[in-house]
PDB file of N, CA and C in Angstrom:
ATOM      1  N   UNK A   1      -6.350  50.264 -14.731  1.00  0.00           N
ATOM      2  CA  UNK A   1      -7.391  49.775 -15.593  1.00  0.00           C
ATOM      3  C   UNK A   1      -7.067  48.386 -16.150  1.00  0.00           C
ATOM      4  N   UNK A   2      -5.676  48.199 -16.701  1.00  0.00           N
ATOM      5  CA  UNK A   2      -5.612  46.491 -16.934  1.00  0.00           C
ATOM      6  C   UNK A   2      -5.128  45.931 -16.138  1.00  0.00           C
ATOM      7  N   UNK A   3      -4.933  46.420 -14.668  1.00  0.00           N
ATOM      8  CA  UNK A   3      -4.529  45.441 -13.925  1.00  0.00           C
ATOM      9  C   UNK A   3      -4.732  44.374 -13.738  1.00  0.00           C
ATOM     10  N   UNK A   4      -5.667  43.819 -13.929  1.00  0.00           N
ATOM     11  CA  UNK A   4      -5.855  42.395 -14.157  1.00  0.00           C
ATOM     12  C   UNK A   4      -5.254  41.475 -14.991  1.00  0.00           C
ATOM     13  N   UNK A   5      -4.926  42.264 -16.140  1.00  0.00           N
ATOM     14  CA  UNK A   5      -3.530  41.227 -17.229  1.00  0.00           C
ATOM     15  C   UNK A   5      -2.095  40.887 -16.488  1.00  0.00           C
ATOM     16  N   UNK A   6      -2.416  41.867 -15.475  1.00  0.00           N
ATOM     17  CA  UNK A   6      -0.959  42.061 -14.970  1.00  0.00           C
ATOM     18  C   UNK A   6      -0.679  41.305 -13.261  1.00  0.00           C
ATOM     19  N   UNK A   7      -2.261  40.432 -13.372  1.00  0.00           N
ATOM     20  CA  UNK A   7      -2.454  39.805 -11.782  1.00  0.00           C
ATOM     21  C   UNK A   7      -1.729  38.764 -11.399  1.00  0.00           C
ATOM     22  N   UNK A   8      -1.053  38.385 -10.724  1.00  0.00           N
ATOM     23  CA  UNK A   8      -0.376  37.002 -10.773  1.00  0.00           C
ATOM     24  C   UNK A   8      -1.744  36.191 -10.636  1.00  0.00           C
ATOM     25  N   UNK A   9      -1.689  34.694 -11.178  1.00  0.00           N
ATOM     26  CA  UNK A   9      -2.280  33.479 -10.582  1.00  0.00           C
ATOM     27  C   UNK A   9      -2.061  33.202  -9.645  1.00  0.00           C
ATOM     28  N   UNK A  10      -3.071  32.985  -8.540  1.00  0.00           N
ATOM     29  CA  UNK A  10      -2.913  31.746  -7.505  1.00  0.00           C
ATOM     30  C   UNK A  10      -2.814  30.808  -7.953  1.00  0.00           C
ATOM     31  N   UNK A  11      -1.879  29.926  -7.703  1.00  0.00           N
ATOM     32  CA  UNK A  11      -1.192  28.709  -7.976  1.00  0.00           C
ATOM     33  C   UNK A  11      -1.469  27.689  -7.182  1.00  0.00           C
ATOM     34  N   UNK A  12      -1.883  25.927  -7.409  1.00  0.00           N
ATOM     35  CA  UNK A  12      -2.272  25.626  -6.271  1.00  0.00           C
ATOM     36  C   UNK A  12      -0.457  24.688  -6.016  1.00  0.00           C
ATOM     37  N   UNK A  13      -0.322  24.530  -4.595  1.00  0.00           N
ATOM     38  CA  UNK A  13       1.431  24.390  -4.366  1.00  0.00           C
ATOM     39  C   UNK A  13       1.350  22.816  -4.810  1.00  0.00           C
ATOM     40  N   UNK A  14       2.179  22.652  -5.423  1.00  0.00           N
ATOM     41  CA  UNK A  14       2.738  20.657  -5.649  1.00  0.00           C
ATOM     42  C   UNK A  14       2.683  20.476  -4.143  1.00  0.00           C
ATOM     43  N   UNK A  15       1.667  20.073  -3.262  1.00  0.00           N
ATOM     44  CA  UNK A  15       2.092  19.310  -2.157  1.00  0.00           C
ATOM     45  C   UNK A  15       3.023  18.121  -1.827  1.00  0.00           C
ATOM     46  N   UNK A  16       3.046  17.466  -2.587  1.00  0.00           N
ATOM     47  CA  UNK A  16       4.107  15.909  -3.335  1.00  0.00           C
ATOM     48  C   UNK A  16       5.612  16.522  -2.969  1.00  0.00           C
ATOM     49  N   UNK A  17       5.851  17.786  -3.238  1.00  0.00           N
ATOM     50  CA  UNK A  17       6.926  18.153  -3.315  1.00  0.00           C
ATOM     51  C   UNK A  17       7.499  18.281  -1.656  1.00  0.00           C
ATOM     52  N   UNK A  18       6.773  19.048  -0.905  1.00  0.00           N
ATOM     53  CA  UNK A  18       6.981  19.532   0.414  1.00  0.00           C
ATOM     54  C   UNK A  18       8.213  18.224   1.384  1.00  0.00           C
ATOM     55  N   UNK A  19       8.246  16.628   0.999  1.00  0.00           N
ATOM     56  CA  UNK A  19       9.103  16.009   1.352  1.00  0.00           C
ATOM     57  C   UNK A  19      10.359  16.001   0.294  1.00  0.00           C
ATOM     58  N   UNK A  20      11.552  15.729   1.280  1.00  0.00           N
ATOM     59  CA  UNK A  20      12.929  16.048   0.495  1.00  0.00           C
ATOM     60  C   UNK A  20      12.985  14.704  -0.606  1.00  0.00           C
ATOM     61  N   UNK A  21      13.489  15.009  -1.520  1.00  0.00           N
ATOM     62  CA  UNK A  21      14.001  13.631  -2.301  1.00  0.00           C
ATOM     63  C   UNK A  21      15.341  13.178  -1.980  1.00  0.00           C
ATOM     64  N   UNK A  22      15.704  11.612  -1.804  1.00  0.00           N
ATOM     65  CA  UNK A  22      16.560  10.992  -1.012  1.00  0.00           C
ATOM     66  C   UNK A  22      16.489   9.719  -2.200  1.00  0.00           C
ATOM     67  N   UNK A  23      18.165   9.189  -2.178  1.00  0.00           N
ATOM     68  CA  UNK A  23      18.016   7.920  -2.801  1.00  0.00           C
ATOM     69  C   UNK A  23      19.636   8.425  -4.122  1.00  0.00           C
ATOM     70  N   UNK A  24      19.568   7.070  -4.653  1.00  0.00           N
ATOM     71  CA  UNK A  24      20.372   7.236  -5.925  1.00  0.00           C
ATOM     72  C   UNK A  24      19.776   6.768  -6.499  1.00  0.00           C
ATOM     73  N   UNK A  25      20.209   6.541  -7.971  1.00  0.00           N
ATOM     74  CA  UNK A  25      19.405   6.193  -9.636  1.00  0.00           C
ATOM     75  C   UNK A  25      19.953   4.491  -9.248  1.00  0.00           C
ATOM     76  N   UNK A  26      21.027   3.896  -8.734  1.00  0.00           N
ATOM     77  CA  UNK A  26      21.391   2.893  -8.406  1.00  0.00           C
ATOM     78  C   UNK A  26      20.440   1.755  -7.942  1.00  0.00           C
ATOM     79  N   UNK A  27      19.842   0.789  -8.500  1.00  0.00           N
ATOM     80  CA  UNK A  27      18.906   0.087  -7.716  1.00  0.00           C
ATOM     81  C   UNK A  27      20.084  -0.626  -6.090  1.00  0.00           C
ATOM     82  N   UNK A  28      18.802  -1.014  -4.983  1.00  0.00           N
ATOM     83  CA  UNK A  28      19.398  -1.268  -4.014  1.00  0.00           C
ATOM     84  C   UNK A  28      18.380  -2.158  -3.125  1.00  0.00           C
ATOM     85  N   UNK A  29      19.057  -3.090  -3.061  1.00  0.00           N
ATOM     86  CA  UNK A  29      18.071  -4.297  -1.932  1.00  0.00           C
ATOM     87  C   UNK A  29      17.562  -3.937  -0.821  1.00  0.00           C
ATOM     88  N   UNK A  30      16.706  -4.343  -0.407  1.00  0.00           N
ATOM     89  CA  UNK A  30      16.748  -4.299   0.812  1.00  0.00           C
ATOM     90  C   UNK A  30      18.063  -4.693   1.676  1.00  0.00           C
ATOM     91  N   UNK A  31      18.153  -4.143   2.812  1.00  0.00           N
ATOM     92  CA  UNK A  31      19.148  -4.998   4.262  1.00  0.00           C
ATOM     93  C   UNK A  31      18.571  -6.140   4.956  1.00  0.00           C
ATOM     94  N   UNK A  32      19.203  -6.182   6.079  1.00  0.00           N
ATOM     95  CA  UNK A  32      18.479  -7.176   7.180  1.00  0.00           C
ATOM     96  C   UNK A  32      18.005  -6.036   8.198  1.00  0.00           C
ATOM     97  N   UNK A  33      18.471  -4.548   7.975  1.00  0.00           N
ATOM     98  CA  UNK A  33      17.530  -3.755   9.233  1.00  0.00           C
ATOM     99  C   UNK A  33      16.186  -3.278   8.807  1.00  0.00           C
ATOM    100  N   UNK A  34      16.349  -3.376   7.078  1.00  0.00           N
ATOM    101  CA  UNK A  34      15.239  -2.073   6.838  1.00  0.00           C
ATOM    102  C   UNK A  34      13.559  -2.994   6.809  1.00  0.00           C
ATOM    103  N   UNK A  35      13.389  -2.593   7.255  1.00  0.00           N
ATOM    104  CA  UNK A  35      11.937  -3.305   7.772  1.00  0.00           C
ATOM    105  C   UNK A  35      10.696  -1.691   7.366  1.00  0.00           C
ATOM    106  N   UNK A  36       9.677  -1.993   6.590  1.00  0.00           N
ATOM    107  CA  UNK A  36       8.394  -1.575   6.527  1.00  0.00           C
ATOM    108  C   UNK A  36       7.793  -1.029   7.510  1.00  0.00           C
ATOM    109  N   UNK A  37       7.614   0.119   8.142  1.00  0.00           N
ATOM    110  CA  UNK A  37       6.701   0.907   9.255  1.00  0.00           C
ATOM    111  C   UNK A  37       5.497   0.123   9.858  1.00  0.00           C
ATOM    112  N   UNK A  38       5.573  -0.755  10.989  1.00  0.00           N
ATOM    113  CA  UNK A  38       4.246  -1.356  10.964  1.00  0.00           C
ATOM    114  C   UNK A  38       2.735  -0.806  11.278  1.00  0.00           C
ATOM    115  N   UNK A  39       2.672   0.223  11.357  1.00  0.00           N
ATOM    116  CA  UNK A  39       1.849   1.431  11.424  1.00  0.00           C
ATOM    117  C   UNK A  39       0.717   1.492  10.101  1.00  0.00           C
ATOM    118  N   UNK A  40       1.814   1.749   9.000  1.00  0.00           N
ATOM    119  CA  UNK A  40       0.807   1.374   7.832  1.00  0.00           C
ATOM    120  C   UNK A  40       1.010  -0.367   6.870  1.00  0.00           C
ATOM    121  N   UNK A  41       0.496  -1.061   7.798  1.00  0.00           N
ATOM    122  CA  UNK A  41       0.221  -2.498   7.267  1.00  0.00           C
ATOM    123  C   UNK A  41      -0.749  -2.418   6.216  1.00  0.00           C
ATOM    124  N   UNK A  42      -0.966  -3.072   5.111  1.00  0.00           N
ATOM    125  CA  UNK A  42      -2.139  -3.798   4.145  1.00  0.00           C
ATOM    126  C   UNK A  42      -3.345  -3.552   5.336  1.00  0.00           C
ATOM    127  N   UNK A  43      -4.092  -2.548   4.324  1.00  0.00           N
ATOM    128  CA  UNK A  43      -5.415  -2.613   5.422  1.00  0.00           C
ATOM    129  C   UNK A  43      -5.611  -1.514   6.176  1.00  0.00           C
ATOM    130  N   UNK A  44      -4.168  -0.880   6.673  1.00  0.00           N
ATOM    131  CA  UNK A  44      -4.383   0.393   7.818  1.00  0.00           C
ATOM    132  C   UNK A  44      -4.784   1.690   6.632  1.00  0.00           C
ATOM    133  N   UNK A  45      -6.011   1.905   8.089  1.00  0.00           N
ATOM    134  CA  UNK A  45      -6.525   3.070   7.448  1.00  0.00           C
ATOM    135  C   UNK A  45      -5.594   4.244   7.269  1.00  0.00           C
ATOM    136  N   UNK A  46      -5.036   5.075   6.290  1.00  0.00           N
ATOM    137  CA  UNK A  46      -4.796   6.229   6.459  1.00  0.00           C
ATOM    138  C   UNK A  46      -4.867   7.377   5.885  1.00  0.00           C
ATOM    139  N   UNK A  47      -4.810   7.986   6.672  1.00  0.00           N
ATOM    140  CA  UNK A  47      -4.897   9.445   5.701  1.00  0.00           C
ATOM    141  C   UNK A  47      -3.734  10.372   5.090  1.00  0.00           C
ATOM    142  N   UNK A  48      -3.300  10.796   3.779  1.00  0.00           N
ATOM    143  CA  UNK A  48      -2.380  11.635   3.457  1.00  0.00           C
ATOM    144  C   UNK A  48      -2.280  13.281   3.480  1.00  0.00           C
ATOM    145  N   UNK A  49      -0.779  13.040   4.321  1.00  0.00           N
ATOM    146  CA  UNK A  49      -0.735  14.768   5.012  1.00  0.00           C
ATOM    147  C   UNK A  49      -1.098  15.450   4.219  1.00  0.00           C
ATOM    148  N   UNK A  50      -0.606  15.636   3.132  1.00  0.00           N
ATOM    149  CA  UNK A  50      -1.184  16.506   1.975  1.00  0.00           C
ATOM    150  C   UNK A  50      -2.644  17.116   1.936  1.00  0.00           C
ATOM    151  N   UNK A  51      -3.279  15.819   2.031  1.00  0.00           N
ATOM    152  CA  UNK A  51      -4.798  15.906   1.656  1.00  0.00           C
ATOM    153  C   UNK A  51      -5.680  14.874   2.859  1.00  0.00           C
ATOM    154  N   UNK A  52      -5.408  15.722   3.882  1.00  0.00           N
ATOM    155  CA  UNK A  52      -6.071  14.864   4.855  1.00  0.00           C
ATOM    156  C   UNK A  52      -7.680  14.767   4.629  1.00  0.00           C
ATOM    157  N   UNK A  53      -8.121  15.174   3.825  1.00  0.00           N
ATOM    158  CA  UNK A  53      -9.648  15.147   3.626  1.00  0.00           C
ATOM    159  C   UNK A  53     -10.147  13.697   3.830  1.00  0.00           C
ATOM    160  N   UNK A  54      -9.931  12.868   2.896  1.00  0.00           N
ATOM    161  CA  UNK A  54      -9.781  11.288   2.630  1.00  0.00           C
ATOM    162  C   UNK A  54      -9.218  10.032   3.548  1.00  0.00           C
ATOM    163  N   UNK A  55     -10.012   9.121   3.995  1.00  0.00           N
ATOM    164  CA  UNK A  55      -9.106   8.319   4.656  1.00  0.00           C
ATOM    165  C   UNK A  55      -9.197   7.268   3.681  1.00  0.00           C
ATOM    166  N   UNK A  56      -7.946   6.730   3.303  1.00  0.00           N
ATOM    167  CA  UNK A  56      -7.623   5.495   2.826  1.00  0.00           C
ATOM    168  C   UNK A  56      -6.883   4.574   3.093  1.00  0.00           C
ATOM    169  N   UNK A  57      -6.523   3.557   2.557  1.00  0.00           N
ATOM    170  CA  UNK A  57      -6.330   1.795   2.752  1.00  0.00           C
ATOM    171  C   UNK A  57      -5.204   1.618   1.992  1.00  0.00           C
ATOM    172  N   UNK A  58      -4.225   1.312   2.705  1.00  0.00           N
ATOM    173  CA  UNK A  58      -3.192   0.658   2.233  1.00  0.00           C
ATOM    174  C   UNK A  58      -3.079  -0.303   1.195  1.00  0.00           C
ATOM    175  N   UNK A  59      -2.948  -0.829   0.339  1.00  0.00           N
ATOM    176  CA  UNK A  59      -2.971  -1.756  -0.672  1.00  0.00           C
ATOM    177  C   UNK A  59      -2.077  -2.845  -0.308  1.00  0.00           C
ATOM    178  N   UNK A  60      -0.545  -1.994  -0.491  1.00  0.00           N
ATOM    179  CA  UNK A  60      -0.192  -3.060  -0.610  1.00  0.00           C
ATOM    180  C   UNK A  60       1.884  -2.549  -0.137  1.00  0.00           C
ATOM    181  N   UNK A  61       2.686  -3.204   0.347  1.00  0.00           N
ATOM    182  CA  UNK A  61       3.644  -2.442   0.929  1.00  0.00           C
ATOM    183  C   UNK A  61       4.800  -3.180  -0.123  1.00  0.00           C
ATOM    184  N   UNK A  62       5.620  -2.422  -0.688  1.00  0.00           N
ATOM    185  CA  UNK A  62       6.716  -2.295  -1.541  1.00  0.00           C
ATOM    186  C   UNK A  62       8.152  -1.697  -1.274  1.00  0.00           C
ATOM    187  N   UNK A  63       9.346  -2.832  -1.460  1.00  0.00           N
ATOM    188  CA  UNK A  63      10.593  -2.036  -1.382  1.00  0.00           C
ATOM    189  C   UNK A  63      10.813  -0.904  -2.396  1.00  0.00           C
ATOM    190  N   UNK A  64      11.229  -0.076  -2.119  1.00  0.00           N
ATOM    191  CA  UNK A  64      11.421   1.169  -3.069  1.00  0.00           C
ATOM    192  C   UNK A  64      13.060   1.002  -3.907  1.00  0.00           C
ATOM    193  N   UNK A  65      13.495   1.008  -4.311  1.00  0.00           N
ATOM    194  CA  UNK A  65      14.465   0.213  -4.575  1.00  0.00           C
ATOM    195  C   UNK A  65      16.042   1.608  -5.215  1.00  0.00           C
ATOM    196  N   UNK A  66      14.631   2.703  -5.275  1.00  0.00           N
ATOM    197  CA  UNK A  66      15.995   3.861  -5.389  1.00  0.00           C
ATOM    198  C   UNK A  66      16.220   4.588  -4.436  1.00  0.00           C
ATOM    199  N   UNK A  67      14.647   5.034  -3.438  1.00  0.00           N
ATOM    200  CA  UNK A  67      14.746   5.684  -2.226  1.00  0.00           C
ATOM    201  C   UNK A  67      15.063   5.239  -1.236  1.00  0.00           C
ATOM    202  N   UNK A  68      15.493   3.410  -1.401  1.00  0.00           N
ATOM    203  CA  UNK A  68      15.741   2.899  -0.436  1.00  0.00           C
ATOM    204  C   UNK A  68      15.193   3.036   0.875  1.00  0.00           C
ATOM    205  N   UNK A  69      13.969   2.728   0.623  1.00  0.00           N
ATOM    206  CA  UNK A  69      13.098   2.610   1.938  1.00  0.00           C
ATOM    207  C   UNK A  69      11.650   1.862   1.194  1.00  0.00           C
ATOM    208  N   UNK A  70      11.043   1.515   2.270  1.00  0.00           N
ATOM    209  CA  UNK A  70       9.872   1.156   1.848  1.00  0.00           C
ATOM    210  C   UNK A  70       8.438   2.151   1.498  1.00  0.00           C
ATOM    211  N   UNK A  71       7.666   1.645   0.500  1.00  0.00           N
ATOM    212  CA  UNK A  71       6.926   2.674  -0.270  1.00  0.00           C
ATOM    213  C   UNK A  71       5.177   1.943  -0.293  1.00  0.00           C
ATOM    214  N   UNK A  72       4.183   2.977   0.182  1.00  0.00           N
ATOM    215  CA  UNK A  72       3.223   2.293   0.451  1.00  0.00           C
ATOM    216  C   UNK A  72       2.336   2.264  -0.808  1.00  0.00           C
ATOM    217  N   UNK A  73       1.994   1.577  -1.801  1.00  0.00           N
ATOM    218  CA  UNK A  73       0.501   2.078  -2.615  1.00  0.00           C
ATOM    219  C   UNK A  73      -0.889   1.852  -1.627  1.00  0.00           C
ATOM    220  N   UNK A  74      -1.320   3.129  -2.142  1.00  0.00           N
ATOM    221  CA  UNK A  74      -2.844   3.429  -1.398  1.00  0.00           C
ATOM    222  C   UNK A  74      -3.744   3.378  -2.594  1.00  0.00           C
ATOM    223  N   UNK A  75      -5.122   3.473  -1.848  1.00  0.00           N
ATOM    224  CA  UNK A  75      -6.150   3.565  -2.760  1.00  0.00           C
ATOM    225  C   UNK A  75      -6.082   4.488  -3.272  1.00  0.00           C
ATOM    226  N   UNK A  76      -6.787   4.721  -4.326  1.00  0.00           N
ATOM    227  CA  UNK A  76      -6.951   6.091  -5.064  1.00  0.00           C
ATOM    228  C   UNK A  76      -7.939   6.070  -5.998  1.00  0.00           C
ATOM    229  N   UNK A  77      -8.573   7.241  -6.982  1.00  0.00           N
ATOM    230  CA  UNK A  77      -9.367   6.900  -7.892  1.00  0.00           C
ATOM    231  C   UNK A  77      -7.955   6.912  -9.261  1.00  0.00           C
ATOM    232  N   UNK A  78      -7.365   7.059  -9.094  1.00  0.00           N
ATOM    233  CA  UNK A  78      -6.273   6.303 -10.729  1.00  0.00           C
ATOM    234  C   UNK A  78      -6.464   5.117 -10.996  1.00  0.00           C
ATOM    235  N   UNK A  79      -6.769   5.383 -11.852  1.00  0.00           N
ATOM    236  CA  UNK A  79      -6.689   3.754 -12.844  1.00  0.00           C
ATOM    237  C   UNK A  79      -5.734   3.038 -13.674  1.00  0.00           C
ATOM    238  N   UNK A  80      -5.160   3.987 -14.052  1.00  0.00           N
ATOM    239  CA  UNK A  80      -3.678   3.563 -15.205  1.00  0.00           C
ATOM    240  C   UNK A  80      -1.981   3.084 -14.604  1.00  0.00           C
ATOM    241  N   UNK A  81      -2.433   3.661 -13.195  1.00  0.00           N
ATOM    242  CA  UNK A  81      -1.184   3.192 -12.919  1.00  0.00           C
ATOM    243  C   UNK A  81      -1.198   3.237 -11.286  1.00  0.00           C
ATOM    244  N   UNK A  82      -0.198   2.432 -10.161  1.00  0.00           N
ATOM    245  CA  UNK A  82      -0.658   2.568  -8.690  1.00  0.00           C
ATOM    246  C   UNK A  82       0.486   3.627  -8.419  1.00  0.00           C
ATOM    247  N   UNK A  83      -0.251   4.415  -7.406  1.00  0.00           N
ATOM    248  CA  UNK A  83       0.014   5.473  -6.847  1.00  0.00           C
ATOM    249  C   UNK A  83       1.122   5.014  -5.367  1.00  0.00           C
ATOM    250  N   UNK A  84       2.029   5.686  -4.894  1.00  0.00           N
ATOM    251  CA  UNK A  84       2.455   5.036  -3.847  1.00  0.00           C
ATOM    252  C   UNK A  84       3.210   6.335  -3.041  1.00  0.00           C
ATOM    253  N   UNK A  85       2.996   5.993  -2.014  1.00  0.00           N
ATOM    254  CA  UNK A  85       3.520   7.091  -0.864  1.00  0.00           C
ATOM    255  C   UNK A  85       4.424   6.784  -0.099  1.00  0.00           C
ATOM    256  N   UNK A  86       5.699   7.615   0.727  1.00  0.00           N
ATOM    257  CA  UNK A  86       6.283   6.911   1.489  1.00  0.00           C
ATOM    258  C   UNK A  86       5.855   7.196   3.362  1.00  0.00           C
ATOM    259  N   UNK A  87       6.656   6.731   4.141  1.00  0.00           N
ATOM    260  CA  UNK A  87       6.179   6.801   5.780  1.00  0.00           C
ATOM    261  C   UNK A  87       5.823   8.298   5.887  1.00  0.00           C
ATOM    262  N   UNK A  88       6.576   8.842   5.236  1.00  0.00           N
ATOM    263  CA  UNK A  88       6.648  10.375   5.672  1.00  0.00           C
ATOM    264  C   UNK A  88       5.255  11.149   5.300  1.00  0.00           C
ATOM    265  N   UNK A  89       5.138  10.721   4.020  1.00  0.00           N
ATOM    266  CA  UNK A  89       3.487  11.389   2.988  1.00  0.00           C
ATOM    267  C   UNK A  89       2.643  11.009   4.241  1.00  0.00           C
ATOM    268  N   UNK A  90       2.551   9.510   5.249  1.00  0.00           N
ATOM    269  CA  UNK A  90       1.627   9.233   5.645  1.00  0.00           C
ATOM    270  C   UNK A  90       1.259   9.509   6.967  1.00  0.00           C
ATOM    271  N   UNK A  91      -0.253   9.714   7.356  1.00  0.00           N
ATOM    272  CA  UNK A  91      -0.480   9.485   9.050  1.00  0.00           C
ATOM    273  C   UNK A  91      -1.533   8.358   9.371  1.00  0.00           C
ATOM    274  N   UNK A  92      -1.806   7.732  10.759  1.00  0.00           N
ATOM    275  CA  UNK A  92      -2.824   6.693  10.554  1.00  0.00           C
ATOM    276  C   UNK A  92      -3.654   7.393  11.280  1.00  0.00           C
ATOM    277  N   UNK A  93      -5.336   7.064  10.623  1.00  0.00           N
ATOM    278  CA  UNK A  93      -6.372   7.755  11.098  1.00  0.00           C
ATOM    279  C   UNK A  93      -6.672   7.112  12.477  1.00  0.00           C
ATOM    280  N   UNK A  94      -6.785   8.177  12.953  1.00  0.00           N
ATOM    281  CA  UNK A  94      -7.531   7.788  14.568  1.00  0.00           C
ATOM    282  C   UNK A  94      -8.663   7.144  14.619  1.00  0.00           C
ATOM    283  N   UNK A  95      -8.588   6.259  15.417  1.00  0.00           N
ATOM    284  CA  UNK A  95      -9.687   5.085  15.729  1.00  0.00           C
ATOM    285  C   UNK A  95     -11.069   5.772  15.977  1.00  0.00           C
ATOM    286  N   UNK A  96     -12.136   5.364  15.796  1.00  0.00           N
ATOM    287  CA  UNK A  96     -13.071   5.894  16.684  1.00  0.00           C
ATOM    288  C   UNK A  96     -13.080   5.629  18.329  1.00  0.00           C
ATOM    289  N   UNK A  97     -13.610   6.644  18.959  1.00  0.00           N
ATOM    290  CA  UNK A  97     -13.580   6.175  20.431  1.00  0.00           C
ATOM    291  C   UNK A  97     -14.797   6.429  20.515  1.00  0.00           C
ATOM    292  N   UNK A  98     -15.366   5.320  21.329  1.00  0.00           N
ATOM    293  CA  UNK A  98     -16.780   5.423  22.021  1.00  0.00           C
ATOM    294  C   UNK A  98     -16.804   6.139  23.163  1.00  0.00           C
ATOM    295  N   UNK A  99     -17.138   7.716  23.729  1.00  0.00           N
ATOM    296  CA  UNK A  99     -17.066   8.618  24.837  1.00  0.00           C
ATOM    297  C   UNK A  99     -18.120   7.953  25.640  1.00  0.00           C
ATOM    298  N   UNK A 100     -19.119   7.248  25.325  1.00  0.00           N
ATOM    299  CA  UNK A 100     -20.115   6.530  26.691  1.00  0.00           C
ATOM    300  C   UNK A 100     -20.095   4.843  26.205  1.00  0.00           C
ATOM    301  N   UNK A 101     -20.109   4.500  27.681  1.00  0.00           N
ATOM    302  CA  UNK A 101     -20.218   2.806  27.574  1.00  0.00           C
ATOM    303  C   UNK A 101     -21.653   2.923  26.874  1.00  0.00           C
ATOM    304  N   UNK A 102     -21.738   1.144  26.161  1.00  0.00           N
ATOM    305  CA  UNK A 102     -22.932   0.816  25.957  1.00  0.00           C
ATOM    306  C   UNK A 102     -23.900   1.122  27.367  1.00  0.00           C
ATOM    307  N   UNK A 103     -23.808   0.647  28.250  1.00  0.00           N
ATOM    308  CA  UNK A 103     -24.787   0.588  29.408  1.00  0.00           C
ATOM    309  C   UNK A 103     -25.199   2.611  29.999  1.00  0.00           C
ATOM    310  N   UNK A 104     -24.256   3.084  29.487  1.00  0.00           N
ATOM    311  CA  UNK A 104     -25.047   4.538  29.724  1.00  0.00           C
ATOM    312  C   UNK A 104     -25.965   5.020  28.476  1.00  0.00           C
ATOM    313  N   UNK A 105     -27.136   5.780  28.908  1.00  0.00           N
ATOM    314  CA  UNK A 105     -27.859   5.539  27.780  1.00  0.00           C
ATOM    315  C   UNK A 105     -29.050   7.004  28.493  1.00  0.00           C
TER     316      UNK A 105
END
């Protein structure tokens, strides 16, 4: 009869979490190898694994300076502060393909 006090919540999962955390508290330069994924350039469309619903736009590409790697901000609807993802959060959306030439019709 009160089972319901006694129901667990569905919980929705921290997706954010699902990649490992990597890095020290130490700030750290870039090298001369570590180079930015050119996949997601300023501009490339993409979509986040998490929430592939959405395709969005790169902003803008940033050294990460504790994870030591490079860190992308994307669009988002936040306003207070930029949001940023790394290679791993990301995939690039597939192009459209046109399945018939213009001239078939």
């Amino acid at each position: 009869m009160l089972d319901w006090l006694f129901r667990q919540k569905r919980r929705r999962s921290p997706w954010w979490k699902l990649y490992p955390v990597r890095g020290r508290r130490l700030p750290y330069p870039p090298g001369k190898d570590d180079r930015a994924d050119p996949r997601f350039g300023v501009g490339a469309a993409i979509r986040l694994k998490g929430k592939p619903a959405l395709v969005r736009r790169v902003l803008q590409v940033e050294w990460h300076w504790i994870r030591r790697e490079y860190c992308y901000i994307v669009e988002t609807s936040a306003t207070r502060f930029r949001p940023y993802w790394f290679a791993a959060h990301l995939e690039v959306e597939a192009e459209e393909v046109n399945p018939r030439p213009e001239g078939d019709r």
